[in-house]
Every structure is written in structure tokens, then in C-alpha cells.
C-alpha atoms as a PDB file:
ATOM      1  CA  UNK A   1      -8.635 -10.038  -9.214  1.00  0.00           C
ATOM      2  CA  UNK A   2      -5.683  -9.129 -10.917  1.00  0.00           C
ATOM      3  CA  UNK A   3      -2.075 -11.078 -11.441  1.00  0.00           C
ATOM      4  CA  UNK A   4       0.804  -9.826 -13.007  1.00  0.00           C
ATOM      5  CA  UNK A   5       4.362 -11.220 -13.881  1.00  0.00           C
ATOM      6  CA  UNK A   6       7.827  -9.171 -14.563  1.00  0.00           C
ATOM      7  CA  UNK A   7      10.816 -10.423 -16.067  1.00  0.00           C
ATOM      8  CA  UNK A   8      14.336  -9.070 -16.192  1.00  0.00           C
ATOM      9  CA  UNK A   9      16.993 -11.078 -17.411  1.00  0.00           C
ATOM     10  CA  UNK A  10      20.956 -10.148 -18.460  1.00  0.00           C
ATOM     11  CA  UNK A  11      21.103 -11.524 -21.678  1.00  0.00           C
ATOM     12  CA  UNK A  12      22.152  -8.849 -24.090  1.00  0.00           C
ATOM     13  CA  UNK A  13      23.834  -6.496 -21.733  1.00  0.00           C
ATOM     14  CA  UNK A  14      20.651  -6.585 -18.704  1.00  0.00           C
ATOM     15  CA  UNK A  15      21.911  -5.953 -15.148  1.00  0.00           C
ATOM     16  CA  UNK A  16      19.057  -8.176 -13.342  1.00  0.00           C
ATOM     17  CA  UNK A  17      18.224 -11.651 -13.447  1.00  0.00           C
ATOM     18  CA  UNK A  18      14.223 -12.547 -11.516  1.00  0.00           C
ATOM     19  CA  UNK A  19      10.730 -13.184 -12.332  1.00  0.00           C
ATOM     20  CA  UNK A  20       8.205 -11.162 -10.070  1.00  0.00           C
ATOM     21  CA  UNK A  21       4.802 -12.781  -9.655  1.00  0.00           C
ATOM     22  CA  UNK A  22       2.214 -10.820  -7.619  1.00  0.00           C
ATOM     23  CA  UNK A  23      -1.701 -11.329  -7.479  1.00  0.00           C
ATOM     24  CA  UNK A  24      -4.621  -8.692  -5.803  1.00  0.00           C
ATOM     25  CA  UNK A  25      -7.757  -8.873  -5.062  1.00  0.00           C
ATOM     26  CA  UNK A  26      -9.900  -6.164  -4.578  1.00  0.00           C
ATOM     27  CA  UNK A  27     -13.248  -6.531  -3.038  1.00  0.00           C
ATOM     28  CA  UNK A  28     -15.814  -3.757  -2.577  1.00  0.00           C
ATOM     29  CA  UNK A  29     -19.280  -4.733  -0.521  1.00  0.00           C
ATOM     30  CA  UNK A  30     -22.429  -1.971  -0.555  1.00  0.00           C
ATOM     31  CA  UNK A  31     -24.115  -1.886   3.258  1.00  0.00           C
ATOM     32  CA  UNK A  32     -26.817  -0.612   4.992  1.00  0.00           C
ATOM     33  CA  UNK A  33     -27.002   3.249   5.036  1.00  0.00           C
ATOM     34  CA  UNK A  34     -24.731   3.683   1.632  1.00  0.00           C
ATOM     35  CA  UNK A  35     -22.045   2.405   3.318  1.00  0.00           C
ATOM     36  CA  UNK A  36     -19.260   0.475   1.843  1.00  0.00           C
ATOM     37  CA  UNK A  37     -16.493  -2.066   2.894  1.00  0.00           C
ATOM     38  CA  UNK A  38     -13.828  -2.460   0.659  1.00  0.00           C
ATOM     39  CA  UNK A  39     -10.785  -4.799   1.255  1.00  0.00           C
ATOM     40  CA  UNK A  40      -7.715  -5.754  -0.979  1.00  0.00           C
ATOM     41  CA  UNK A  41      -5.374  -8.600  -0.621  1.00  0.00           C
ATOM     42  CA  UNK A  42      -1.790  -8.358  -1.852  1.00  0.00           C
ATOM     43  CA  UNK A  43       0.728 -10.802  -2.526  1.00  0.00           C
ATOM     44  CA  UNK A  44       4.252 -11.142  -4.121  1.00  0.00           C
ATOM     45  CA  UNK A  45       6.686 -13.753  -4.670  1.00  0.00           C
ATOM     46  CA  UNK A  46       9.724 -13.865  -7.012  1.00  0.00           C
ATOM     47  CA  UNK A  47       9.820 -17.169  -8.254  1.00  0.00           C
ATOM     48  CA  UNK A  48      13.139 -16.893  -9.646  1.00  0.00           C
ATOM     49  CA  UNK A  49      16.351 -14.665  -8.211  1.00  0.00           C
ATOM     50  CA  UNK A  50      19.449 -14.793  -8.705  1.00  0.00           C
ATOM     51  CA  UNK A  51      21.709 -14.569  -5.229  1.00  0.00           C
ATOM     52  CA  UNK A  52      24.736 -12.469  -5.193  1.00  0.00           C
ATOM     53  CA  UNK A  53      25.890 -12.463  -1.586  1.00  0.00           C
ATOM     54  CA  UNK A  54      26.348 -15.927   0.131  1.00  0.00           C
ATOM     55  CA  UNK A  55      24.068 -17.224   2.991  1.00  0.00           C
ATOM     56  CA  UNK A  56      24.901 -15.430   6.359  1.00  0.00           C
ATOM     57  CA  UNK A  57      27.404 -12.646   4.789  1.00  0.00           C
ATOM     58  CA  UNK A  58      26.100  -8.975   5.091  1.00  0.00           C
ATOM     59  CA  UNK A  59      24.604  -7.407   2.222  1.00  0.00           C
ATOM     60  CA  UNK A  60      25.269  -4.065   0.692  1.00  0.00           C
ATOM     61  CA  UNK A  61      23.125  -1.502   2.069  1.00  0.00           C
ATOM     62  CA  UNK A  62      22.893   0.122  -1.591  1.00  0.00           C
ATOM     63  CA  UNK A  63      20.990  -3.356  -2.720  1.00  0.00           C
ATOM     64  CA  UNK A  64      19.581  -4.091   0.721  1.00  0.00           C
ATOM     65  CA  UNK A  65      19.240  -7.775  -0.246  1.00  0.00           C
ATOM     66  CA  UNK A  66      21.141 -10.769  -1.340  1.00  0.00           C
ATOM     67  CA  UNK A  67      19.687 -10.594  -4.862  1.00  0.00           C
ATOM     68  CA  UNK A  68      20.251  -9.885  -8.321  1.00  0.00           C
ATOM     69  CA  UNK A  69      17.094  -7.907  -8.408  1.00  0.00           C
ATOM     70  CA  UNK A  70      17.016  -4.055  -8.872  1.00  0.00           C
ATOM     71  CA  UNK A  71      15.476  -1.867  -5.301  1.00  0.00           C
ATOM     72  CA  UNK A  72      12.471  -0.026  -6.799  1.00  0.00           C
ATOM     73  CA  UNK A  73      10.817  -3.870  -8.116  1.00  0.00           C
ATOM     74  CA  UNK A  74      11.165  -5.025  -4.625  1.00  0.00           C
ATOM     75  CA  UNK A  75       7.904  -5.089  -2.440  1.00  0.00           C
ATOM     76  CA  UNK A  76       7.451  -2.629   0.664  1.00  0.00           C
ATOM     77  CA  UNK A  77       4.920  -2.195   3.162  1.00  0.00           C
ATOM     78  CA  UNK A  78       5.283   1.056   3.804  1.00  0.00           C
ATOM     79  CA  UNK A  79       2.808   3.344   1.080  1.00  0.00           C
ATOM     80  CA  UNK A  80      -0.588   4.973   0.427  1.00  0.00           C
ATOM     81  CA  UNK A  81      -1.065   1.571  -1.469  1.00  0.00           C
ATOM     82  CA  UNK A  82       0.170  -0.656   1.393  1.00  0.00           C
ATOM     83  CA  UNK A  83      -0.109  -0.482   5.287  1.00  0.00           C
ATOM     84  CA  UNK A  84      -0.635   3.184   5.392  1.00  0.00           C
ATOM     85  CA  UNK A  85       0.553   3.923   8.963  1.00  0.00           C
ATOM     86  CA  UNK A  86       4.089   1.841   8.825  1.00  0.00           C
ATOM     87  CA  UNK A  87       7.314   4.060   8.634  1.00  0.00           C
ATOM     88  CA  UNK A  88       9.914   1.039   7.907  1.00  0.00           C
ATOM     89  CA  UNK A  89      11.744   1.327   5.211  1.00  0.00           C
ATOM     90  CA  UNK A  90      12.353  -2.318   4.573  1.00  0.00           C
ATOM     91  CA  UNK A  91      12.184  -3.976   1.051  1.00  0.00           C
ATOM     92  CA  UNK A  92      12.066  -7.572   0.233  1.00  0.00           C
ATOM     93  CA  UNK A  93      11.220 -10.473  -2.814  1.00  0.00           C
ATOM     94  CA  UNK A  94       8.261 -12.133  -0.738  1.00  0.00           C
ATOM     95  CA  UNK A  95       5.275  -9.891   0.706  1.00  0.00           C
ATOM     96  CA  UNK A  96       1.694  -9.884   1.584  1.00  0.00           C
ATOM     97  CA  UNK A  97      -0.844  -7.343   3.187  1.00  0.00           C
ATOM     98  CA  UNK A  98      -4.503  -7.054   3.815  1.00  0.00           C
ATOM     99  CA  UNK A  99      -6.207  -3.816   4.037  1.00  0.00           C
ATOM    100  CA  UNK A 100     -10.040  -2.818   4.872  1.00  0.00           C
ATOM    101  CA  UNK A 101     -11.581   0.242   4.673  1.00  0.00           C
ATOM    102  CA  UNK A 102     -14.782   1.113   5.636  1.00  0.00           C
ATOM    103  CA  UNK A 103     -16.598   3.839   4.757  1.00  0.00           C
ATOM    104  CA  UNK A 104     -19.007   5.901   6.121  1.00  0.00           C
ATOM    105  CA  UNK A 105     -20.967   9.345   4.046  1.00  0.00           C
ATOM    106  CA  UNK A 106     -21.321  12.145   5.640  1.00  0.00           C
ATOM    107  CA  UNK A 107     -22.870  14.170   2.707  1.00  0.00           C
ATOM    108  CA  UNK A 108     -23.458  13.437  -0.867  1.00  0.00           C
ATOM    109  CA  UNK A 109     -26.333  14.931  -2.174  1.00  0.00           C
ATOM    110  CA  UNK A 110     -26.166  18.750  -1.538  1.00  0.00           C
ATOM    111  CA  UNK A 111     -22.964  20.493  -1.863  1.00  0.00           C
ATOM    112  CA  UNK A 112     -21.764  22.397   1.036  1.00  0.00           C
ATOM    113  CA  UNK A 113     -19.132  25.429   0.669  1.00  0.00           C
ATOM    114  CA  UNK A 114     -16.220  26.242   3.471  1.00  0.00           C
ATOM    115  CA  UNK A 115     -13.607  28.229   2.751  1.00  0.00           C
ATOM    116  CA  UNK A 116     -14.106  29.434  -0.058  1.00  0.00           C
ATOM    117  CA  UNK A 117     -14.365  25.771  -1.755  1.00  0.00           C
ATOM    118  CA  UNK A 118     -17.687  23.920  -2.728  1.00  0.00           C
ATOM    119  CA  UNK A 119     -17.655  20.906  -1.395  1.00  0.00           C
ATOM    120  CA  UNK A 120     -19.848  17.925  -3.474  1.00  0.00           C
ATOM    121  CA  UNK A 121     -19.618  14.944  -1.436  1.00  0.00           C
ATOM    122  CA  UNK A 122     -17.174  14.181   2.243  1.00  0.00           C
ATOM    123  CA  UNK A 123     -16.928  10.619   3.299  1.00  0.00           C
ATOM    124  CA  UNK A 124     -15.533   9.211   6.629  1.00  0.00           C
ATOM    125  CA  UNK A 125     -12.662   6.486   6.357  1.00  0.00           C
ATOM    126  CA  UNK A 126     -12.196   3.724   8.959  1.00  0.00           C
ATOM    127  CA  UNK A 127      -8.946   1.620   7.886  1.00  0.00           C
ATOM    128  CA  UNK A 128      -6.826  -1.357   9.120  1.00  0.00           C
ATOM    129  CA  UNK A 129      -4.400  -3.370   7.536  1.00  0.00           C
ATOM    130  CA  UNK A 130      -1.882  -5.920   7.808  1.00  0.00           C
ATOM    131  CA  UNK A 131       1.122  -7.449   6.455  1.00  0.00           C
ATOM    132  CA  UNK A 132       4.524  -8.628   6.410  1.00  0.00           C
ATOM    133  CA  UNK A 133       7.920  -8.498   4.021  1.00  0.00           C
ATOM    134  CA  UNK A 134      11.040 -10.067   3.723  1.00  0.00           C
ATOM    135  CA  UNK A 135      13.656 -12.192   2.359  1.00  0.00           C
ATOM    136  CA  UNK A 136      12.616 -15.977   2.834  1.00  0.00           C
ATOM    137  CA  UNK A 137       8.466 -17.501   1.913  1.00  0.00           C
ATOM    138  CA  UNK A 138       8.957 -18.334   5.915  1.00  0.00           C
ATOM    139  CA  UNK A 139       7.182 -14.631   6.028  1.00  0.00           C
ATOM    140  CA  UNK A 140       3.913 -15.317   4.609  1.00  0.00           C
ATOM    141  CA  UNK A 141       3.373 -18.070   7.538  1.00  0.00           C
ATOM    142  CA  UNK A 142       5.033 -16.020  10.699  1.00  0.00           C
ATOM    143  CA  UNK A 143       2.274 -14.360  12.268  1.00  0.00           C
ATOM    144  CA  UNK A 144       3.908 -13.212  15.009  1.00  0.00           C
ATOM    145  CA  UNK A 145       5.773 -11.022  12.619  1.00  0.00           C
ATOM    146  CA  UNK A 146       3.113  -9.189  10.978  1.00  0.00           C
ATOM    147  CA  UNK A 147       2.376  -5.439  11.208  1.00  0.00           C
ATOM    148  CA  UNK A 148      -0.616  -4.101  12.023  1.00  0.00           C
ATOM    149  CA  UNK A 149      -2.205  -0.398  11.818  1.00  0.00           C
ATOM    150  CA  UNK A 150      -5.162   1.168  11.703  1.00  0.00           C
ATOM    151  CA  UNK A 151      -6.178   5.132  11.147  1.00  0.00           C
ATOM    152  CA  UNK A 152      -8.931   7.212  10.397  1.00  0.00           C
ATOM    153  CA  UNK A 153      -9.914  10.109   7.801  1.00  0.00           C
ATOM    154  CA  UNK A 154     -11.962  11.418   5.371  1.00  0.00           C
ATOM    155  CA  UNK A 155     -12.794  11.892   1.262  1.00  0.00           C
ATOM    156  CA  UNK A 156     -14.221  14.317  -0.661  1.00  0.00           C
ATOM    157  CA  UNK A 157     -14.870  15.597  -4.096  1.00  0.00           C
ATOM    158  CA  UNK A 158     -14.176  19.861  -4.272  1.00  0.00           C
ATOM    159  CA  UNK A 159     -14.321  22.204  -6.501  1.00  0.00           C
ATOM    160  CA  UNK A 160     -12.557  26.133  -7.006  1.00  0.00           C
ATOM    161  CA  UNK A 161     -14.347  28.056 -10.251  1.00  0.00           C
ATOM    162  CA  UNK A 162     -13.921  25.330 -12.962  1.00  0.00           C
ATOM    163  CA  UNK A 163     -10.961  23.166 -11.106  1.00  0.00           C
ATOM    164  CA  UNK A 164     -11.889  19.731  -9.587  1.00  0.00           C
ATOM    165  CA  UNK A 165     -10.242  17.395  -7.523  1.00  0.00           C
ATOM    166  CA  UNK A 166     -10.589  14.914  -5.208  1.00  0.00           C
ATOM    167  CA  UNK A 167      -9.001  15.128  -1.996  1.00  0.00           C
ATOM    168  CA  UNK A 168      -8.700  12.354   1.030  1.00  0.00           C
ATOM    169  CA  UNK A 169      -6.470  13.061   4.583  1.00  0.00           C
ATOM    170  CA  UNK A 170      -5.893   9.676   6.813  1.00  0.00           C
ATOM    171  CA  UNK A 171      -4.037   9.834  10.028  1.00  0.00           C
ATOM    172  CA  UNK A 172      -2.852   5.935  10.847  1.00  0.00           C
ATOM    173  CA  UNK A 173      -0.281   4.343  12.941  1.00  0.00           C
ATOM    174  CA  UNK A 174       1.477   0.582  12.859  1.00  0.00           C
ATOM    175  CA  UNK A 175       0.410  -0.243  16.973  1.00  0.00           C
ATOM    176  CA  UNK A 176       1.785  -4.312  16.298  1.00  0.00           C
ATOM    177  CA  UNK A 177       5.756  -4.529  14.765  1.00  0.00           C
ATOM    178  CA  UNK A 178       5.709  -1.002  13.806  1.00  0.00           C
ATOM    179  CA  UNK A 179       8.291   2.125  14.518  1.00  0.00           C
ATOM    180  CA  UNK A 180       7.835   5.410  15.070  1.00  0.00           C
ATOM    181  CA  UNK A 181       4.659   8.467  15.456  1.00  0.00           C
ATOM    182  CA  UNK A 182       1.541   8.002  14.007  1.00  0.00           C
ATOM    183  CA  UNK A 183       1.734   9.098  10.127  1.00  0.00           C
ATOM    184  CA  UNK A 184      -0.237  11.717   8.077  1.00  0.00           C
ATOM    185  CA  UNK A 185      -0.950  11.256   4.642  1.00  0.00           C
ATOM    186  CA  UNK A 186      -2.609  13.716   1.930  1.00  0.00           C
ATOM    187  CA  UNK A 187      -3.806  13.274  -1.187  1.00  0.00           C
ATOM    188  CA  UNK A 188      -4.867  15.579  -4.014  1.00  0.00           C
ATOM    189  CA  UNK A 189      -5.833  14.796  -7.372  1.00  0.00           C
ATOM    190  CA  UNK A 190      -7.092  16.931 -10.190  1.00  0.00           C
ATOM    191  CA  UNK A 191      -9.324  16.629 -12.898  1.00  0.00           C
ATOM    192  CA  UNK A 192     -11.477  18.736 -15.497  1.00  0.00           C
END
């Protein structure tokens, strides 16, 4: 479990004026068969803002909300770190999502080359999540608002001569509250 708090206040020439609370949890759980469930629980709040625009008048696009708070420490649902499968682009001071992954091995203990790459280990990804974003704490108790999405993909560890990296493809779309096609996301990280 992990909590964290941000401050950003316009004393001495500051822009912004909030606090930003969030709190995870990240739970991992071994099964039968080497498989694994892992889930994580997100929520944020901003305890204190400071309101710009009055109640009912339309806000700026540019700030896309009534707050003194700056875009990019607003929370979103949309992510590789969030509901994976959600293409809205909406931002907002309260949020909260739930994610599960389970995950399946196909192989791990003899490497297996294709195309040229040797692969060390491929796992199969089942994922669903949930969660909602917005304005007013009303959010984190309308459940009739929530997205929901769910995909499928894989994991694996390769490696090219001396490069390695890990790589993981998920296909997942947002079938409750969501917009849009189905969306792919690929990863790639390095290492030595």
C-alpha cells in the first residue's frame, strides 16, 4: 500500500493553489499452476482546491475544470496505468479504479526462438478494470457511472545478441460508459 500527498501553493510567485491525496494498493496472489492474480486499487481526492469559475458557468477548455489546479496533476482514466481500454480524454480532482489481471504462463523454463529473437519466458494476460472520474466526491458512490473494460494479451522477456527487454501487447475495450474501438497498447522496455 502506498499514499502520497502533493502540494502547490502561490505564495512566492506559484500559479496553483491544491493538495492532492491519493492512496494504492497493490495486491499480487500465487495460484495453482504458477498462476498469478494481481489487482490494484486507486484512489484520488484533492482535499483542498481553489475554484476559479463559479458554479454552473462553463469552464475553459484549456483548464478543463473549475480549479486552480494545473492539467497534467489531475487524475484520468484513460492509461497503461489506469483502465487500459478507455479512450476518454476526461480529467478530474476525484477518481478511483480497480484493475485485475490474471495471468496465465505459457513457457518459462526453456527459451524458445521466432524470428530471429530468443524468447525466455511468454505469459498470457486476462484483464478487467473499473473506474470512474470527475469533478464532485458524488463520483466515487455513482455506480451507474463507472467504466468498465476488459482485454486480453500477452508478456514476455526477449532477447537480440546482448540486448534485453521485456515486451507485453494487450488488446482491451471500455464495453460499460466507454467511447470508441477497442484499443491496442504496446510496450517495450530495455535493459542490460
Amino acid at each position: 500500500m502506498a499514499a502520497a500527498v502533493t502540494y502547490g501553493f502561490d505564495y512566492l510567485g506559484g500559479d496553483y493553489r491544491y493538495v492532492k491525496a491519493e492512496v494504492e494498493a497493490l495486491q499480487a496472489i500465487a495460484l495453482k499452476n504458477r498462476h498469478r492474480l494481481v489487482m490494484r486499487l486507486h484512489a484520488g481526492y484533492f482535499p483542498y482546491k481553489l475554484r476559479v469559475a463559479p458554479e454552473g458557468e462553463p469552464v475553459d477548455p484549456e483548464r478543463s475544470t473549475p480549479f486552480l489546479i494545473p492539467r497534467y496533476e489531475l487524475f484520468k482514466l484513460n492509461g497503461r496505468d489506469e483502465l487500459k481500454g478507455y479512450r476518454g480524454a476526461e480529467r478530474g480532482p476525484n477518481q478511483v479504479h480497480f484493475t485485475a489481471e490474471y495471468v496465465v504462463p505459457i513457457f518459462t523454463e526453456r527459451p524458445r526462438r521466432l524470428l530471429g529473437l530468443d524468447w525466455t519466458s511468454l505469459y498470457g494476460i486476462l484483464y478487467s478494470g473499473t473506474g470512474n472520474v470527475g469533478d464532485t466526491t458524488s463520483i466515487y458512490g455513482e455506480f451507474s457511472d463507472y467504466r468498465v473494460d476488459a482485454g486480453a494479451g500477452i508478456e514476455s522477456a526477449i532477447s537480440y545478441r546482448r540486448y534485453r527487454a521485456f515486451m507485453g501487447a494487450l488488446v482491451a475495450y471500455t464495453f460499460v460508459n466507454g467511447t470508441g474501438n477497442p484499443r491496442f497498447l504496446l510496450s517495450l522496455k530495455t535493459y542490460r
